[in-house]
C-alpha atoms as a PDB file:
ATOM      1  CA  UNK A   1       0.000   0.000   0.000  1.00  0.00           C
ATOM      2  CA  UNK A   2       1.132   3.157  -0.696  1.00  0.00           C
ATOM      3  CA  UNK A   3      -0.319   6.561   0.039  1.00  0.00           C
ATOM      4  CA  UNK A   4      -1.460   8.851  -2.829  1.00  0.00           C
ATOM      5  CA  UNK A   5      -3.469  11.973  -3.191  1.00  0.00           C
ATOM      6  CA  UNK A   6      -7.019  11.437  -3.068  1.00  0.00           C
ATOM      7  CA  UNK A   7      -7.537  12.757  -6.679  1.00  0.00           C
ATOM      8  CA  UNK A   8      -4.919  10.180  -8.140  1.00  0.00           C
ATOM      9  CA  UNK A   9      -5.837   8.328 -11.033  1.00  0.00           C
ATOM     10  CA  UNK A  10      -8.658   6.033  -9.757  1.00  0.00           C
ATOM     11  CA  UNK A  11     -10.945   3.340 -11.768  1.00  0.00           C
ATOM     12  CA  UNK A  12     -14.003   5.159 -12.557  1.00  0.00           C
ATOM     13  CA  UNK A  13     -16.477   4.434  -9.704  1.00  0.00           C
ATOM     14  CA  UNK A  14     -19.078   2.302 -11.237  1.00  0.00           C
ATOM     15  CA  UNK A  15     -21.788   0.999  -9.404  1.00  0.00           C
ATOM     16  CA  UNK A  16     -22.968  -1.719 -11.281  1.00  0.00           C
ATOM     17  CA  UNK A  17     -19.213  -3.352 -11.457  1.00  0.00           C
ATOM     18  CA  UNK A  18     -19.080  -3.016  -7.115  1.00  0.00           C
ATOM     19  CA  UNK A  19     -22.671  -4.512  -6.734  1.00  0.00           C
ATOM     20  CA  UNK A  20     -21.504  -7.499  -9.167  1.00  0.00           C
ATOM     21  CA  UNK A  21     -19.456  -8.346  -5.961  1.00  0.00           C
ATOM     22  CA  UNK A  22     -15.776  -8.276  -7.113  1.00  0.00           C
ATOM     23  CA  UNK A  23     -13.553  -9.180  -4.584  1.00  0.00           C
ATOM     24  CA  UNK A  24     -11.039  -6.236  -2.999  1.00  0.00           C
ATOM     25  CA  UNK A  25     -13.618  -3.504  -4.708  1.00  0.00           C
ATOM     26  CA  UNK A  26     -14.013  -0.488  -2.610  1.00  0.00           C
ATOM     27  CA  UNK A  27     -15.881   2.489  -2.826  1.00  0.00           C
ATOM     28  CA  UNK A  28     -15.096   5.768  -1.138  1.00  0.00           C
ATOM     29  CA  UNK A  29     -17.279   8.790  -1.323  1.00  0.00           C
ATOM     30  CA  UNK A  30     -16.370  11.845   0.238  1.00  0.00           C
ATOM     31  CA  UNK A  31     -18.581  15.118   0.837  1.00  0.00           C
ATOM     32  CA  UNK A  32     -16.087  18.669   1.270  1.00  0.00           C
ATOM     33  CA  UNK A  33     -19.566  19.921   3.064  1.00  0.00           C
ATOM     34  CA  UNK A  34     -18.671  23.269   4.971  1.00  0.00           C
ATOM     35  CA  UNK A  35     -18.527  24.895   1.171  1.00  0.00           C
ATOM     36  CA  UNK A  36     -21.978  24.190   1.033  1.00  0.00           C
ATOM     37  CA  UNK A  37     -24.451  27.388   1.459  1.00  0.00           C
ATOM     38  CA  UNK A  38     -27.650  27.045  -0.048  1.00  0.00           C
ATOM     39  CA  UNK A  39     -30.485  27.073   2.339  1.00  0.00           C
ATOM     40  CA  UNK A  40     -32.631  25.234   0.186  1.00  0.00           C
ATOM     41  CA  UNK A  41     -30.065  22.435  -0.095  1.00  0.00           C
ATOM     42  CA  UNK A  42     -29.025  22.369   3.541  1.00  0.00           C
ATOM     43  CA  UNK A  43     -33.283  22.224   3.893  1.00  0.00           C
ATOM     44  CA  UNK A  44     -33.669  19.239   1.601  1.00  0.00           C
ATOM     45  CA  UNK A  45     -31.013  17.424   3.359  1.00  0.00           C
ATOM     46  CA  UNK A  46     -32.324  17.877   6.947  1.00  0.00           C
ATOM     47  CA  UNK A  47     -35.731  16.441   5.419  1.00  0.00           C
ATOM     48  CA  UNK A  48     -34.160  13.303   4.624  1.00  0.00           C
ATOM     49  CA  UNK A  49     -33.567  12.559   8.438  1.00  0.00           C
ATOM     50  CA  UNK A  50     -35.870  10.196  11.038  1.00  0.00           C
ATOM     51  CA  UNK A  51     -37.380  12.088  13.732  1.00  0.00           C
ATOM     52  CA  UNK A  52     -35.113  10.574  16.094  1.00  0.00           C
ATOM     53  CA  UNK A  53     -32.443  11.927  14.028  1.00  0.00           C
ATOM     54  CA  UNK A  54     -33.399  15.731  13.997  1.00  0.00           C
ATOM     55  CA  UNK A  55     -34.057  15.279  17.835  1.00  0.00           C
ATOM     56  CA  UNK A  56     -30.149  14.465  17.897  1.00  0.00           C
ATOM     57  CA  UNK A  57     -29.748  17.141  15.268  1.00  0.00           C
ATOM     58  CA  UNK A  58     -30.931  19.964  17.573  1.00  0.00           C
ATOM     59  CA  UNK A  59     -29.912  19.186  20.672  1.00  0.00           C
ATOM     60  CA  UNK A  60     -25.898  19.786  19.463  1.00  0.00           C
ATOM     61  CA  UNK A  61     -24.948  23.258  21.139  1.00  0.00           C
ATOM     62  CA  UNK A  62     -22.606  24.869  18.681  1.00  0.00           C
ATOM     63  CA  UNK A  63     -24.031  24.901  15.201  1.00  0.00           C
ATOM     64  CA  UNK A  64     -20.451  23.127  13.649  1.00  0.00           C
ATOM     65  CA  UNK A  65     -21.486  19.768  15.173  1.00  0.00           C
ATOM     66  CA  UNK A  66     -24.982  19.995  14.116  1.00  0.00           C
ATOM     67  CA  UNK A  67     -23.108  20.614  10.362  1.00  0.00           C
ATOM     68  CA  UNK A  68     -21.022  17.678  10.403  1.00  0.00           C
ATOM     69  CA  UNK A  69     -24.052  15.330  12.010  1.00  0.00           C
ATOM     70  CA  UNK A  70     -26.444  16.498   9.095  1.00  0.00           C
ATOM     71  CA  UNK A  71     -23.250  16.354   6.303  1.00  0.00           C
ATOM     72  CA  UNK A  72     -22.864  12.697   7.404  1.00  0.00           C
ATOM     73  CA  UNK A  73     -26.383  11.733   7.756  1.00  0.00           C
ATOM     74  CA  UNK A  74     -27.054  12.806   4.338  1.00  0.00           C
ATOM     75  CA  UNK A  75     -24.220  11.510   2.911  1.00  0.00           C
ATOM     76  CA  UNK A  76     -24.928   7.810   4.231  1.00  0.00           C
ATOM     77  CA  UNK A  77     -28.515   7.734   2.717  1.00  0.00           C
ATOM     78  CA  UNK A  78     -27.967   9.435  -0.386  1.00  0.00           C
ATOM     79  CA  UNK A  79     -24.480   6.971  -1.517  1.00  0.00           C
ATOM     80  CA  UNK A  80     -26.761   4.434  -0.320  1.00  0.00           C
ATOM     81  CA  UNK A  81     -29.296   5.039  -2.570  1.00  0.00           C
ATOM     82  CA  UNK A  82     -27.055   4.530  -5.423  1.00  0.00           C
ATOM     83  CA  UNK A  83     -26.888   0.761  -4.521  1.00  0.00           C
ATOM     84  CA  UNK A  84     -30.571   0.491  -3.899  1.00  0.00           C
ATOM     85  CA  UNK A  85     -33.644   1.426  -5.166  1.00  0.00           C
ATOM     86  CA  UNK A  86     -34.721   2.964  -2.112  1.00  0.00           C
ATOM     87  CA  UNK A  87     -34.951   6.340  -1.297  1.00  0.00           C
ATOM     88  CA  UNK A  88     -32.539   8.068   1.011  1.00  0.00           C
ATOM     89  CA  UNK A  89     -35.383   9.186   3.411  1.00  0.00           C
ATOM     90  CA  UNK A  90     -35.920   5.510   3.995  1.00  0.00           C
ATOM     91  CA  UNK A  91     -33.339   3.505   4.991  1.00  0.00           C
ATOM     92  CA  UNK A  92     -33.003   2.786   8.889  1.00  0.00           C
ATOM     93  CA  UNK A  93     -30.039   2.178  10.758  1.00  0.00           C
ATOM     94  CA  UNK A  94     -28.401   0.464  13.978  1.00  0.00           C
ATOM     95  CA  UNK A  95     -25.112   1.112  15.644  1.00  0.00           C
ATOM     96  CA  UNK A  96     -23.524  -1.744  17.227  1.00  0.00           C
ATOM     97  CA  UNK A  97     -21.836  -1.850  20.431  1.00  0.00           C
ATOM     98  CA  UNK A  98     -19.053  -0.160  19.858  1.00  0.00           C
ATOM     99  CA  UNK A  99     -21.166   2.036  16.689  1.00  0.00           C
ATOM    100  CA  UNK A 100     -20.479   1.077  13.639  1.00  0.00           C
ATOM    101  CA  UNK A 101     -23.512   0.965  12.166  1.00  0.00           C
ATOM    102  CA  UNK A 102     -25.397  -1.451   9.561  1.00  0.00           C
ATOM    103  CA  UNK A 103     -28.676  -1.180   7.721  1.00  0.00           C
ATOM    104  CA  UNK A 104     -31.445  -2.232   9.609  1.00  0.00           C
ATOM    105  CA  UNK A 105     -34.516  -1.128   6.840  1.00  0.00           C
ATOM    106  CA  UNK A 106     -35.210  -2.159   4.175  1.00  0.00           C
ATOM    107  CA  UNK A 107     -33.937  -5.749   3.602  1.00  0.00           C
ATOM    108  CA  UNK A 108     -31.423  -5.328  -0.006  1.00  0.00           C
ATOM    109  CA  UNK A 109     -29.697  -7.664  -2.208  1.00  0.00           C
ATOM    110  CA  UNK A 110     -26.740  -8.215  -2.120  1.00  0.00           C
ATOM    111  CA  UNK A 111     -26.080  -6.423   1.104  1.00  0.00           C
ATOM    112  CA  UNK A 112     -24.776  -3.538   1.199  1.00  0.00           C
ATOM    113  CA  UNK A 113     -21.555  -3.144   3.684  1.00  0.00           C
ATOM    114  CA  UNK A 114     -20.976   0.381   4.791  1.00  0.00           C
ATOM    115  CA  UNK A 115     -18.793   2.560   7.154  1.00  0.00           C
ATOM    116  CA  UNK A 116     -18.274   6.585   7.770  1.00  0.00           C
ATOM    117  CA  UNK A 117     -15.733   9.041   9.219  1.00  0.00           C
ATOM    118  CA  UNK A 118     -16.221  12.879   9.598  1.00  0.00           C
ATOM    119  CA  UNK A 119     -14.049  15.492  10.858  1.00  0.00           C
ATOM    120  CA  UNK A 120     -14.486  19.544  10.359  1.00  0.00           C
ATOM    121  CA  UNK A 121     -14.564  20.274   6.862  1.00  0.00           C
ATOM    122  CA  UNK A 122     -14.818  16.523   5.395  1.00  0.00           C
ATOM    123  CA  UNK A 123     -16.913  13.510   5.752  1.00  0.00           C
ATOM    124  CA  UNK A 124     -16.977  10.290   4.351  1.00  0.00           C
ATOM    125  CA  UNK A 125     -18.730   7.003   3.299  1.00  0.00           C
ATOM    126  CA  UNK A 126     -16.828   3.686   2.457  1.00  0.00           C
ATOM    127  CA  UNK A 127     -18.913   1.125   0.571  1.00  0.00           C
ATOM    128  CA  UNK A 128     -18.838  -2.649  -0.389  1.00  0.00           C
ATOM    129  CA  UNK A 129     -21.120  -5.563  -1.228  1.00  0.00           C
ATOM    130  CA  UNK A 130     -17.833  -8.404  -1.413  1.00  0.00           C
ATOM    131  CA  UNK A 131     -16.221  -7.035   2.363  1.00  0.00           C
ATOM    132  CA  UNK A 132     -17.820  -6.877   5.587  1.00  0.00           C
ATOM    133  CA  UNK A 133     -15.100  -5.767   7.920  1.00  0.00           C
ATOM    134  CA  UNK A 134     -14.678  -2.285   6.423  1.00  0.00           C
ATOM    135  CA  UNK A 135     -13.329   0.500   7.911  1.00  0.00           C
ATOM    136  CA  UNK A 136     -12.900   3.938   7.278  1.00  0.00           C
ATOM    137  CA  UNK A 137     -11.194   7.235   8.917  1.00  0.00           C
ATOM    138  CA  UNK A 138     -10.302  10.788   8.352  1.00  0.00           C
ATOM    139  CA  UNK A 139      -8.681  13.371  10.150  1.00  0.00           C
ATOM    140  CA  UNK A 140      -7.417  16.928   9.927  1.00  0.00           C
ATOM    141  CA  UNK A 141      -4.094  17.301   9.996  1.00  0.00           C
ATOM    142  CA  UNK A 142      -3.660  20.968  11.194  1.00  0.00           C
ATOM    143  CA  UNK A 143      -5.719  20.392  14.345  1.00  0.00           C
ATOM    144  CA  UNK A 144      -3.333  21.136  17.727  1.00  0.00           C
ATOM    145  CA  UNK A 145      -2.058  17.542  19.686  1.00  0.00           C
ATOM    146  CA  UNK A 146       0.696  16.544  21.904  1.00  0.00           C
ATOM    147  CA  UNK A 147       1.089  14.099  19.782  1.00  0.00           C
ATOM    148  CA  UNK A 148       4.642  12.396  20.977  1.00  0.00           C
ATOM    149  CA  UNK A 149       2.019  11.998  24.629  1.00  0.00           C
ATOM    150  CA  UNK A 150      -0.346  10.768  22.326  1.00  0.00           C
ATOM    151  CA  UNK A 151       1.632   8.280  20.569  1.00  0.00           C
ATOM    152  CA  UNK A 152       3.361   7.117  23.645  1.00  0.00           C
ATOM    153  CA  UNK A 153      -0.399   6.302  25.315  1.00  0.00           C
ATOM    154  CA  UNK A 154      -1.163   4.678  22.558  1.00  0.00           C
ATOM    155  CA  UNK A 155       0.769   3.502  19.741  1.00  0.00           C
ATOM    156  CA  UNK A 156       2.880   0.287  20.256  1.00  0.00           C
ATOM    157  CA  UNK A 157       6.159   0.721  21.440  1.00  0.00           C
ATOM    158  CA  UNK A 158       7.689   0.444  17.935  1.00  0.00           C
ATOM    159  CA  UNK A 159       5.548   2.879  16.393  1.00  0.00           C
ATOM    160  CA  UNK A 160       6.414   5.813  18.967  1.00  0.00           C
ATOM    161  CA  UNK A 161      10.103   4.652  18.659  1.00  0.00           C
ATOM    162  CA  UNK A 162       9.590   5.780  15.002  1.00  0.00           C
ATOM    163  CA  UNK A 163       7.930   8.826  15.363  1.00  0.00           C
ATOM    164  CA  UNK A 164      10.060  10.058  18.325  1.00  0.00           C
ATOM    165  CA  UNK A 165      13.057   9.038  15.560  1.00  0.00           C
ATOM    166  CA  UNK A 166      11.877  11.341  12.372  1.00  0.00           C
ATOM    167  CA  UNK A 167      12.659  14.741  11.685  1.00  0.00           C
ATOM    168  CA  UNK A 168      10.524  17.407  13.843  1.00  0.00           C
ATOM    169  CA  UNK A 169       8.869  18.424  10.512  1.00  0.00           C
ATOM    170  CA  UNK A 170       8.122  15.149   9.192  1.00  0.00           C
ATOM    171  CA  UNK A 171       6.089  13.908  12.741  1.00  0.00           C
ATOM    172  CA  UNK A 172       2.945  15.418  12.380  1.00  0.00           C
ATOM    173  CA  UNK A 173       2.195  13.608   9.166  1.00  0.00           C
ATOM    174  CA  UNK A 174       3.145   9.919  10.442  1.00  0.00           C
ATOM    175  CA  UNK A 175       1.232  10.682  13.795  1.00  0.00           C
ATOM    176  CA  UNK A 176      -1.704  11.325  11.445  1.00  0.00           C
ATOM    177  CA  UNK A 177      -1.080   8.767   9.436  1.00  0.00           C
ATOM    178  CA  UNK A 178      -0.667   6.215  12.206  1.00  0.00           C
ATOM    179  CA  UNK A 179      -3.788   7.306  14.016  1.00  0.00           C
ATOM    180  CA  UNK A 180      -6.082   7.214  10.584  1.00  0.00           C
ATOM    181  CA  UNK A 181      -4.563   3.482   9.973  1.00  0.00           C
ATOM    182  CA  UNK A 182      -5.388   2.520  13.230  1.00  0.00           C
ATOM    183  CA  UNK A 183      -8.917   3.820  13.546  1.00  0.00           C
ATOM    184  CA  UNK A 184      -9.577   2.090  10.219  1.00  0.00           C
ATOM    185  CA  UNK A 185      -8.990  -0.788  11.276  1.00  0.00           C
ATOM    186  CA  UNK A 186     -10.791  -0.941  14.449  1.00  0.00           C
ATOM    187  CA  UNK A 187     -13.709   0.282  12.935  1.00  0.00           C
ATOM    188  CA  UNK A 188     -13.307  -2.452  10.577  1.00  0.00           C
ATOM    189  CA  UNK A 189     -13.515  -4.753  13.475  1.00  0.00           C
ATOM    190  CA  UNK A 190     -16.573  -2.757  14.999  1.00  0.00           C
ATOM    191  CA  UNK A 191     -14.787  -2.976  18.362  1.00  0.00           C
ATOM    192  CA  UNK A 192     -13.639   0.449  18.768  1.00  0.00           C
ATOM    193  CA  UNK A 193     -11.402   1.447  21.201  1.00  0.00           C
ATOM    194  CA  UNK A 194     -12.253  -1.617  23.296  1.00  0.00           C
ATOM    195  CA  UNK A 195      -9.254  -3.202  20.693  1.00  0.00           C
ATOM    196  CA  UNK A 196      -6.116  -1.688  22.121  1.00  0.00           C
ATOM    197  CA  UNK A 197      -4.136   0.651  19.733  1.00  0.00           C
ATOM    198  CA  UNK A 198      -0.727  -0.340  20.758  1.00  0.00           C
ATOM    199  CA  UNK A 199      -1.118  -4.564  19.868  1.00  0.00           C
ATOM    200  CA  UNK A 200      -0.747  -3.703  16.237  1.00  0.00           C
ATOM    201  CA  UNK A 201       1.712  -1.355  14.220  1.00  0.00           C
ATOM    202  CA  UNK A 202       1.988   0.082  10.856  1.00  0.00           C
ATOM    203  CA  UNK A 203       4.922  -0.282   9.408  1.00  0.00           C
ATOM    204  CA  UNK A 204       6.660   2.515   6.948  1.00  0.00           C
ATOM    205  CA  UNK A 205       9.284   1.747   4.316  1.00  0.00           C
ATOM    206  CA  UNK A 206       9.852   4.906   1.911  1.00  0.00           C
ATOM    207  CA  UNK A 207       5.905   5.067   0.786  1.00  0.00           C
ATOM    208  CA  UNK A 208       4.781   1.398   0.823  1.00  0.00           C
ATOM    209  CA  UNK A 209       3.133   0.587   4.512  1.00  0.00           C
ATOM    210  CA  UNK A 210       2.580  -2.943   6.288  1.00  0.00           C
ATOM    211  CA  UNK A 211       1.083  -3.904   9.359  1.00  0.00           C
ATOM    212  CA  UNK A 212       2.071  -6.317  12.018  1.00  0.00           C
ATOM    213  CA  UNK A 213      -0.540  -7.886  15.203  1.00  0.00           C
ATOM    214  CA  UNK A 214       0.163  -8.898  18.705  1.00  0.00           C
ATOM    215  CA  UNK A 215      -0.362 -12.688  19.192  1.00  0.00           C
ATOM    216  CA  UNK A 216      -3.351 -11.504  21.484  1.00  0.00           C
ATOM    217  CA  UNK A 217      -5.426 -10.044  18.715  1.00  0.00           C
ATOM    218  CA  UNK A 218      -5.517 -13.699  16.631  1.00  0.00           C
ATOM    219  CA  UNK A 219      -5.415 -11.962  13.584  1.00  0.00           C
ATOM    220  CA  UNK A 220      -3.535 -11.983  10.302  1.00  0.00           C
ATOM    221  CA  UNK A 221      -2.012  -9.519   8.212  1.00  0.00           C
ATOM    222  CA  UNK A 222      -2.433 -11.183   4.965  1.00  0.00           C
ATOM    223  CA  UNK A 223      -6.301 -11.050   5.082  1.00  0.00           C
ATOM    224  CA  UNK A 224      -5.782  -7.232   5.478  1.00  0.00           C
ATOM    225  CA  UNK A 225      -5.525  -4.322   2.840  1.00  0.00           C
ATOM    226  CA  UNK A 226      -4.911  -0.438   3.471  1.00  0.00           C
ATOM    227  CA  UNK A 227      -5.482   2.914   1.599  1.00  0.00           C
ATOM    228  CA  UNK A 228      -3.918   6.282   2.771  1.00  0.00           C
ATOM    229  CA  UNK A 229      -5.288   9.183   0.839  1.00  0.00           C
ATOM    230  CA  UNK A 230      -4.001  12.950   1.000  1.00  0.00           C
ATOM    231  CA  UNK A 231      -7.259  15.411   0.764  1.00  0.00           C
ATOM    232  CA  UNK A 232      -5.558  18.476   0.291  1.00  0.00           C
ATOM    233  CA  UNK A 233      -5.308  21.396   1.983  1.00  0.00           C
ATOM    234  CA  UNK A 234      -5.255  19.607   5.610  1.00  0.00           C
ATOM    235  CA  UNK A 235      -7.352  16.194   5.887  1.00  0.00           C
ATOM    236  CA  UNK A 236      -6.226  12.587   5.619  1.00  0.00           C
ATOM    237  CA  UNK A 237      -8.284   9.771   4.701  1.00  0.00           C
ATOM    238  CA  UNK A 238      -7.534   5.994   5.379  1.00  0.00           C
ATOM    239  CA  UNK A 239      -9.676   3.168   4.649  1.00  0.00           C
ATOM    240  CA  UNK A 240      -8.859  -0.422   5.925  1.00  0.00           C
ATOM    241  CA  UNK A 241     -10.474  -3.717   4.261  1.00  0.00           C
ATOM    242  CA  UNK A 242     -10.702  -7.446   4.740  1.00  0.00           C
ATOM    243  CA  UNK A 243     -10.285  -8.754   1.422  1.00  0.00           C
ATOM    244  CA  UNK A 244      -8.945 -11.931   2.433  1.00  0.00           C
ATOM    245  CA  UNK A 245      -6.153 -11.305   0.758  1.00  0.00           C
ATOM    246  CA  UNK A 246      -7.242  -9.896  -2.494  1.00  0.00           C
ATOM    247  CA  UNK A 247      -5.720  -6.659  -3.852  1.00  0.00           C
ATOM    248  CA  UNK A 248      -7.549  -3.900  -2.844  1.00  0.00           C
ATOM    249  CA  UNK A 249      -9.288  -2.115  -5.936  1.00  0.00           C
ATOM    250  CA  UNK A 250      -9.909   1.304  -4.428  1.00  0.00           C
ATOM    251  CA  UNK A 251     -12.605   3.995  -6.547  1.00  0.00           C
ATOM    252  CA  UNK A 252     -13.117   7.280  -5.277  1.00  0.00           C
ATOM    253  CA  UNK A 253     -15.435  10.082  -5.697  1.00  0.00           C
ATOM    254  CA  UNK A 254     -16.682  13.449  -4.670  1.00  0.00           C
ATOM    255  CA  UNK A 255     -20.112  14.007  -3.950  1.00  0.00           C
ATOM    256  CA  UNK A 256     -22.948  17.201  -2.620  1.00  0.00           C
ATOM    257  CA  UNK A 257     -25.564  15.004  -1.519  1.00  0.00           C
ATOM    258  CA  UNK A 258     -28.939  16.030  -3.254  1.00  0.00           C
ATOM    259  CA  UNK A 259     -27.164  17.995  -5.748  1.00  0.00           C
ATOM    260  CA  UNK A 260     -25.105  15.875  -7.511  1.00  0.00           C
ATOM    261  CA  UNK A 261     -25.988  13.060  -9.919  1.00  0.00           C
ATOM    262  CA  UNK A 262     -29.418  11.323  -8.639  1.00  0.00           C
ATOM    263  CA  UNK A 263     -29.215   8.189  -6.984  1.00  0.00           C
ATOM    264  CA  UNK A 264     -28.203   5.223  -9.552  1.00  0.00           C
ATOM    265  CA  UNK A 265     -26.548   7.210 -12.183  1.00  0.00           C
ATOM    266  CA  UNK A 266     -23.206   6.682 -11.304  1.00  0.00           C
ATOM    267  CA  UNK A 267     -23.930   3.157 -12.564  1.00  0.00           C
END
């Protein structure tokens, strides 16, 4: 794996070819949403949402987070949509334990597996119908950490050892890089942070990146395939997949939900 720039020369992002159930095909679909202004856009949107939804919309205090909850929300139904004929004011969902969350209405064939990240600026939506354990992650890179304390909490020992090593200038990428991995991969599990951070490590030689487990976590690297993506000016995308073992076959695209193409004409 090595990491590119999110507008790199992907395979077109076809619908029809991912629902065909091709293994290592992912789809990533990311939504730049604090550009977006329209009223009557940000109005359509909100209508897509389930009462219980808009009761979590409005009870966020600053008006950022209620942004990024609606920017997500309507994200998820509309790129699901595209797989389904259903329409993105109807699907239902369930987070499990630890939140990653699954459709729960209406029943679709084949199944579509799905998982988000947001952070200010940028969310996103990771799709497959051949790989269930998907994960996906983003970050902003120019937000303030301690991030040698953070690393040392929790990265493995190995990892830290690495970042402590690098240039001053070169650490706040590979912290951000590290963390994105990481979270990708947990969420892939769906067991959050209840999966420690520091029994696995992502490995960095020049651009291509491996990862190692802990005997404890019973798991193998082979089964496992990794994206890291550069969205320019400041976020970082990573996206982590059980294929088994197959390549990973990774198609990106942008998307304004409600405004772009309607739901099944990226097919």
């Amino acid at each position: 794996m090595r990491e590119e720039e999110l507008n790199a020369q992907y395979p077109s992002l076809r619908v029809a070819e991912t629902l065909a159930g091709g293994r290592g095909i992912v789809d990533l679909w990311y939504y730049f949403y604090e550009s977006i202004e329209a009223a009557d856009l940000l109005a359509k949107q909100e209508a897509l949402m389930t009462p219980d939804e808009h009761a979590r919309h409005r009870n966020f205090h600053f008006e950022r987070d209620r942004g990024q909850f609606l920017a997500t929300r309507a994200l998820a139904r509309v790129v699901l949509s595209h797989y389904a004929p259903v329409p993105p004011a109807e699907w239902r969902f369930v987070a499990g334990p630890h939140g990653k969350p699954r459709v729960t209405h209406p029943a679709v064939t084949p199944p579509l597996f799905f998982n988000l990240a947001n952070t200010p600026g940028l969310v996103t939506c990771a799709v497959s119908v051949a790989h269930e354990r998907l994960g996906v992650d983003v970050e902003r890179m120019d937000r303030q950490s301690d991030i040698l304390n953070l690393a040392d909490r929790f990265f493995s020992s190995s990892e830290a050892r690495a970042l402590r090593a690098l240039p001053a200038p070169e650490r706040n990428r590979r912290f951000f890089s590290c963390w994105t991995l990481k979270e990708s991969y947990i969420k892939a599990r769906g067991l959050g942070l209840s999966l420690p951070l520091d029994q696995f490590s992502f490995l960095f030689d020049r651009e291509d990146i491996s990862v190692a487990f802990d005997k404890a976590l019973g798991d193998d690297p082979a089964r496992w395939r990794f994206a890291l993506l550069r969205a320019p000016p400041r976020h970082l995308i990573a996206v982590g997949v059980d294929t088994g073992g197959a390549a990973l076959s990774l198609r990106a695209r942008p998307i304004v939900p409600l405004k772009d193409a309607a739901p099944g004409s990226a097919s």
